[in-house]
C-alpha atoms as a PDB file:
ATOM      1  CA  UNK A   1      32.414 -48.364  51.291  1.00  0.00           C
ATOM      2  CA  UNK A   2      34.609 -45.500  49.275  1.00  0.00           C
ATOM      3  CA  UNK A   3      36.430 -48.522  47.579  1.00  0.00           C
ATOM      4  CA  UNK A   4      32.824 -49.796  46.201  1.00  0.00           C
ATOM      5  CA  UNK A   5      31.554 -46.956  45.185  1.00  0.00           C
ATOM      6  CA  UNK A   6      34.789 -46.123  43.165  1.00  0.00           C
ATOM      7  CA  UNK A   7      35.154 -49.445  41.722  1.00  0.00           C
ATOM      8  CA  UNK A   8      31.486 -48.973  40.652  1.00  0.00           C
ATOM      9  CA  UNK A   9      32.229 -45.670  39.011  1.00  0.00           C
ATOM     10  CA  UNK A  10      35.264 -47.255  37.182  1.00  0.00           C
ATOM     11  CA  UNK A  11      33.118 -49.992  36.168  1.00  0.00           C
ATOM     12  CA  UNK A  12      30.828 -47.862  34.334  1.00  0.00           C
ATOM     13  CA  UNK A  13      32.993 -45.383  33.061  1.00  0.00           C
ATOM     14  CA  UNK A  14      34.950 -48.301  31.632  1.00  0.00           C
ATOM     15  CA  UNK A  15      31.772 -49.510  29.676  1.00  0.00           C
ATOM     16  CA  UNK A  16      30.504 -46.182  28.392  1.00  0.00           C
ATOM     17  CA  UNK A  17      34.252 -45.948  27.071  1.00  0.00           C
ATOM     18  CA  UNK A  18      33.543 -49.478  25.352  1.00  0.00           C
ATOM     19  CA  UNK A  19      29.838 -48.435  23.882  1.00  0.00           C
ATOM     20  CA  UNK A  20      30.645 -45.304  22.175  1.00  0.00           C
ATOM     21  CA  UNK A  21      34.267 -46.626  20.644  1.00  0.00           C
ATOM     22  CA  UNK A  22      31.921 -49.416  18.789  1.00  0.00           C
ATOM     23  CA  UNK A  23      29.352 -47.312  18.053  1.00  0.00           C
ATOM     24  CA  UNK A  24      31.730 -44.674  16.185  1.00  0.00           C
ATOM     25  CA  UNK A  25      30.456 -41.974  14.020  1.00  0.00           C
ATOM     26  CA  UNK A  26      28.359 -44.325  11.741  1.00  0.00           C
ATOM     27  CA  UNK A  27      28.402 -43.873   7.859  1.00  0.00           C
ATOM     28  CA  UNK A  28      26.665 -40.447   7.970  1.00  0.00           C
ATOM     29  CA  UNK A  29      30.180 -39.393   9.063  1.00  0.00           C
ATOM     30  CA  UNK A  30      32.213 -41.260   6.646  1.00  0.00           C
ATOM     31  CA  UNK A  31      33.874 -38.773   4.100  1.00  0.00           C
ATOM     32  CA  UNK A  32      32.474 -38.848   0.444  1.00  0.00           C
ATOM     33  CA  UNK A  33      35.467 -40.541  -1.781  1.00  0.00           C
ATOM     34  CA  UNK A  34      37.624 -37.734  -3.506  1.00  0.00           C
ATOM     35  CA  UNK A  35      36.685 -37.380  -7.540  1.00  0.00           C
ATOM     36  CA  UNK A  36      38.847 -35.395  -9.756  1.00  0.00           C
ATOM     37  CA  UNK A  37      37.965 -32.381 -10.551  1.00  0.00           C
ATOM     38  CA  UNK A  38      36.788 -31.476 -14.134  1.00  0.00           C
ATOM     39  CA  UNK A  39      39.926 -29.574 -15.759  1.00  0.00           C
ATOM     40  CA  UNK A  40      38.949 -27.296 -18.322  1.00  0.00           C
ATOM     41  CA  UNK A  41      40.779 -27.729 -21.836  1.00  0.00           C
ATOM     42  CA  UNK A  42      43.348 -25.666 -22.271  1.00  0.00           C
ATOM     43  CA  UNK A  43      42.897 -22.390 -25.351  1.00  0.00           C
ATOM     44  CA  UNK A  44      46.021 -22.574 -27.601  1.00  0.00           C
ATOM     45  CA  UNK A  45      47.019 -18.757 -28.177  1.00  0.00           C
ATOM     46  CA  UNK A  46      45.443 -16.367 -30.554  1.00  0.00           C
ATOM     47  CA  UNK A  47      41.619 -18.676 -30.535  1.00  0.00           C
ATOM     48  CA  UNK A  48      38.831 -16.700 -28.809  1.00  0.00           C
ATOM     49  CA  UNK A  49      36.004 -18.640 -27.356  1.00  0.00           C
ATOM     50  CA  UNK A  50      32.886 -19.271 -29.714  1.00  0.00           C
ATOM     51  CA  UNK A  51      30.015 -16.492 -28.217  1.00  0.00           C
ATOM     52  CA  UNK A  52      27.086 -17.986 -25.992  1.00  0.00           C
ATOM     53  CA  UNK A  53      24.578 -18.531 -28.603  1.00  0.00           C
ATOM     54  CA  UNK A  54      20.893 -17.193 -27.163  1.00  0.00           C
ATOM     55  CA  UNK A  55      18.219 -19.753 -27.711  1.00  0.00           C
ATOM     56  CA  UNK A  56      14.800 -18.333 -27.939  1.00  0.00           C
ATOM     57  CA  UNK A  57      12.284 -20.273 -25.872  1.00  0.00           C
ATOM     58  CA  UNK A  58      10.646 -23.211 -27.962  1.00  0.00           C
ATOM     59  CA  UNK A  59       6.723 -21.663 -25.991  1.00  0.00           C
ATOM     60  CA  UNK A  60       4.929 -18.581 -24.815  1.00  0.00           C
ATOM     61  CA  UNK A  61       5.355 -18.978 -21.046  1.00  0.00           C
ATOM     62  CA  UNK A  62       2.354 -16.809 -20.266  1.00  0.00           C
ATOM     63  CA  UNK A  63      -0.043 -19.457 -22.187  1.00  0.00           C
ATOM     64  CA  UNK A  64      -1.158 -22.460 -21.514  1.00  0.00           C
ATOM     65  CA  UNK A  65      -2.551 -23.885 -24.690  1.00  0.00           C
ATOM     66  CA  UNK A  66      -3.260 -22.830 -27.542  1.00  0.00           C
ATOM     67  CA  UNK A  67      -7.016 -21.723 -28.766  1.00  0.00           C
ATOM     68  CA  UNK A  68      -7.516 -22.947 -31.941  1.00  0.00           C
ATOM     69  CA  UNK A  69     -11.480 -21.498 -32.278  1.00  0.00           C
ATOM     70  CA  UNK A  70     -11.607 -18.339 -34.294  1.00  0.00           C
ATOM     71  CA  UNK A  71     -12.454 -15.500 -31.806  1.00  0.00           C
ATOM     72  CA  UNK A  72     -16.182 -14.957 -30.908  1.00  0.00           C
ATOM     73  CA  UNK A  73     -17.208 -11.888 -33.436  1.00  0.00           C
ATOM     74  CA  UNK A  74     -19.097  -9.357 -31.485  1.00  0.00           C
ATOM     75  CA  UNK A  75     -22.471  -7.845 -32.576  1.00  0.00           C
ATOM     76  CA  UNK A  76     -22.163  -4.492 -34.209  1.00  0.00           C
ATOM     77  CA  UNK A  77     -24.210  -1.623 -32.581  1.00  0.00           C
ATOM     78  CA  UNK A  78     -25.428   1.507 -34.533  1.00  0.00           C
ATOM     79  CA  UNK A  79     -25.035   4.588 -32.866  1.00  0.00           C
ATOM     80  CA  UNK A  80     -27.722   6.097 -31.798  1.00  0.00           C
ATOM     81  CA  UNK A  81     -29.017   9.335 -33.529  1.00  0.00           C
ATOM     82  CA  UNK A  82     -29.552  11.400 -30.489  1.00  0.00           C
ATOM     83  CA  UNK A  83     -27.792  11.574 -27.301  1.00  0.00           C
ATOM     84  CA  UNK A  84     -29.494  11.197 -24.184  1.00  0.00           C
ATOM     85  CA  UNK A  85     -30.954  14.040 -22.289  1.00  0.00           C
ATOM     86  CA  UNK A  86     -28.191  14.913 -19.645  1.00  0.00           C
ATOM     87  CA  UNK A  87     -29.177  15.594 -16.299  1.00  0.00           C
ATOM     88  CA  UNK A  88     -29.487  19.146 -14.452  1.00  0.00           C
ATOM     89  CA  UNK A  89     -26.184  20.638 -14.153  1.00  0.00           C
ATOM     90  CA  UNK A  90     -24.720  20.643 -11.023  1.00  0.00           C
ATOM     91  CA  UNK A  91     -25.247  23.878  -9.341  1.00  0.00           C
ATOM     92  CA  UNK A  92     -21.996  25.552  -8.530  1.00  0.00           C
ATOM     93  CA  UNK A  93     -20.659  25.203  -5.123  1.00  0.00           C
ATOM     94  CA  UNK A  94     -21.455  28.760  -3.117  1.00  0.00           C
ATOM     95  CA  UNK A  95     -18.661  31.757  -2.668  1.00  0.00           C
ATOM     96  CA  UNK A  96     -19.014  31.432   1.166  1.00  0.00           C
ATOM     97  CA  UNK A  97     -20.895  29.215   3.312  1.00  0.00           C
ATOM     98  CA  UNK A  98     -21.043  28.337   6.672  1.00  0.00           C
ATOM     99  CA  UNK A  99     -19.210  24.731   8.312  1.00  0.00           C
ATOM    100  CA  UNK A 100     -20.563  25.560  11.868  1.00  0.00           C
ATOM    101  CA  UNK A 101     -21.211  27.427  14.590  1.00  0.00           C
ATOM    102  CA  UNK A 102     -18.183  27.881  17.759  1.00  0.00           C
ATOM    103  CA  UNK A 103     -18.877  29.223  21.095  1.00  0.00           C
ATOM    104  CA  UNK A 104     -15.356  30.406  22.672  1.00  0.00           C
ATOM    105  CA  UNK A 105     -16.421  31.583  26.431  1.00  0.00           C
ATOM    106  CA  UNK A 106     -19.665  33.610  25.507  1.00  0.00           C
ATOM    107  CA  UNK A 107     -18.987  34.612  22.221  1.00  0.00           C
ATOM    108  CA  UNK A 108     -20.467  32.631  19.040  1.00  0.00           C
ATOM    109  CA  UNK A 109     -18.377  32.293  16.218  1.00  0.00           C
ATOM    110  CA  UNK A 110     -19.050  31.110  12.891  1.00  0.00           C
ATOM    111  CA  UNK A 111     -16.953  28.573  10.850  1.00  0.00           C
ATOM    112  CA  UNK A 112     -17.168  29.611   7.379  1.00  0.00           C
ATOM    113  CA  UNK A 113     -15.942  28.319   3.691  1.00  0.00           C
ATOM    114  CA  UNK A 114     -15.065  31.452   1.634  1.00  0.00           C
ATOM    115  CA  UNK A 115     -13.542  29.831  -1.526  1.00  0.00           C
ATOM    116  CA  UNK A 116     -12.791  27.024  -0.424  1.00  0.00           C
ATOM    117  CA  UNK A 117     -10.876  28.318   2.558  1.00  0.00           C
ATOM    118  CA  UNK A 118     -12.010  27.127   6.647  1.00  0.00           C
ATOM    119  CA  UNK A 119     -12.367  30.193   8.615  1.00  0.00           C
ATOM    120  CA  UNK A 120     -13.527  30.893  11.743  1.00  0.00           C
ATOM    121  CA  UNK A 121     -14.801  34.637  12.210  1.00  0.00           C
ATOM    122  CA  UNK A 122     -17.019  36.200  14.653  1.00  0.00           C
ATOM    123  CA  UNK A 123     -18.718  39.749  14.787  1.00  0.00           C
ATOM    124  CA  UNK A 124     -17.335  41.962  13.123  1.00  0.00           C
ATOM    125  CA  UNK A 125     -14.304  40.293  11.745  1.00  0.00           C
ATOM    126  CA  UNK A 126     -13.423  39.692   8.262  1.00  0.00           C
ATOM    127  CA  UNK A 127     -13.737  36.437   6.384  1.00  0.00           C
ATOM    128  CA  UNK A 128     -11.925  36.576   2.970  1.00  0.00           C
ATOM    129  CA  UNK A 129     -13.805  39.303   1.375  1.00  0.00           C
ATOM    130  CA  UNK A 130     -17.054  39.101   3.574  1.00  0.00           C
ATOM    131  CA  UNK A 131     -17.195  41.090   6.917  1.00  0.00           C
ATOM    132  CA  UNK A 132     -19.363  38.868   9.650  1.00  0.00           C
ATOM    133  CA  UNK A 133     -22.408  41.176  10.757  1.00  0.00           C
ATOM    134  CA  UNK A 134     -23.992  39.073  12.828  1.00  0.00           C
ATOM    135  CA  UNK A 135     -24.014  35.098  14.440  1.00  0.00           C
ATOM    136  CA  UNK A 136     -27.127  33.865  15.699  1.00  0.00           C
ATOM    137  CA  UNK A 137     -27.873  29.994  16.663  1.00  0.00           C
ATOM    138  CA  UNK A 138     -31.181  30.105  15.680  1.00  0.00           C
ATOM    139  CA  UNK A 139     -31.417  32.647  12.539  1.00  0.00           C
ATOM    140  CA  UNK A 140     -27.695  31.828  11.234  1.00  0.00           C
ATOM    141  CA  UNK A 141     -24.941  34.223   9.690  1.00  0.00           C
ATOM    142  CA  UNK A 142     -25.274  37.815   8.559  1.00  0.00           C
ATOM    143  CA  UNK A 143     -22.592  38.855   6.150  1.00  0.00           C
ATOM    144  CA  UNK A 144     -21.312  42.154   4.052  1.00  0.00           C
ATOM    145  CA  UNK A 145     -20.236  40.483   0.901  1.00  0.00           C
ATOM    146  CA  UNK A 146     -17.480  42.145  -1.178  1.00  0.00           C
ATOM    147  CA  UNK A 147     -20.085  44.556  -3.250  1.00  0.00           C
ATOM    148  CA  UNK A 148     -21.703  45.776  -0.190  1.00  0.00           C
ATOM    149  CA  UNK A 149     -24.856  43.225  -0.316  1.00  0.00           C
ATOM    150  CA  UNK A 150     -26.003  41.369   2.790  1.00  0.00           C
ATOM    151  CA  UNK A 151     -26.075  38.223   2.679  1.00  0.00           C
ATOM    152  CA  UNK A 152     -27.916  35.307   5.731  1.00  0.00           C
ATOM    153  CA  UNK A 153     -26.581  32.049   5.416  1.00  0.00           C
ATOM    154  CA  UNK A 154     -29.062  29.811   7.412  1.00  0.00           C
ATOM    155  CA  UNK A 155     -27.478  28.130  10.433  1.00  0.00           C
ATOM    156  CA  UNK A 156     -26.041  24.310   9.840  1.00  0.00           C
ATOM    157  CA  UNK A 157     -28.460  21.605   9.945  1.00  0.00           C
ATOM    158  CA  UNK A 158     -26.841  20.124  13.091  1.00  0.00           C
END
């Protein structure tokens, strides 16, 4: 039984051996047939090489054909002999105003823009130049401004 199956094996060992030796690499495998390489000519001494000479291109690469119309002529317009009315000027943004309202434990403190500058302040602490008087939810921010004036900034819309 060991004889037979090894005489098998042989067997088809023996005609695997036989396929692939015929098959071969194919002609994808066959090398290309040498050529000789180009020589370059040889310079006799003292003779430089001519310069490259730069050809300009024969067409504008960035056009496709060319527009042989004569441009469209565009109406001329008169200026006008008044200028329009300009609108209201924009009213100037205010020295101090108030961003919102922050409770920290029980205390209410206000968050205030003083030229252009996020503070938060509550009673009497300072705020740029203003000193905070008073912050109320419901009536808004009392403030000493920088001349002595009091000033209420109404509470934010929120």
């Amino acid at each position: 039984m060991k004889i037979r199956l090894l005489v098998v094996a042989l067997a088809v060992m023996a005609v695997a051996a036989l396929l692939l030796r015929e098959t071969g690499r194919g002609p994808a495998w066959t090398p290309l047939p040498r050529t000789a390489a180009p020589r370059a000519p040889r310079r006799t001494a003292g003779v430089l090489p001519a310069a490259p000479v730069r050809r300009m291109p024969t067409r504008n690469i960035f056009e496709y054909a060319e527009d042989r119309r004569a441009p469209p002529t565009l109406p001329v317009v008169a200026p006008s002999l008044h200028a329009p009315p300009a609108g209201p000027a924009p009213s100037p943004s205010p020295a101090v105003r108030v961003a919102g309202l922050v409770r920290r434990g029980t205390e209410l403190r206000a968050a205030l823009v003083v030229e252009g500058e996020l503070t938060v302040a509550g009673k009497g602490e300072r705020a740029g130049r203003y000193t905070v008087l008073d912050v109320n939810d419901e009536t808004g921010v009392r403030l000493r401004g920088p001349a002595g004036e009091e000033v209420v900034l109404p509470p934010p819309p929120f």
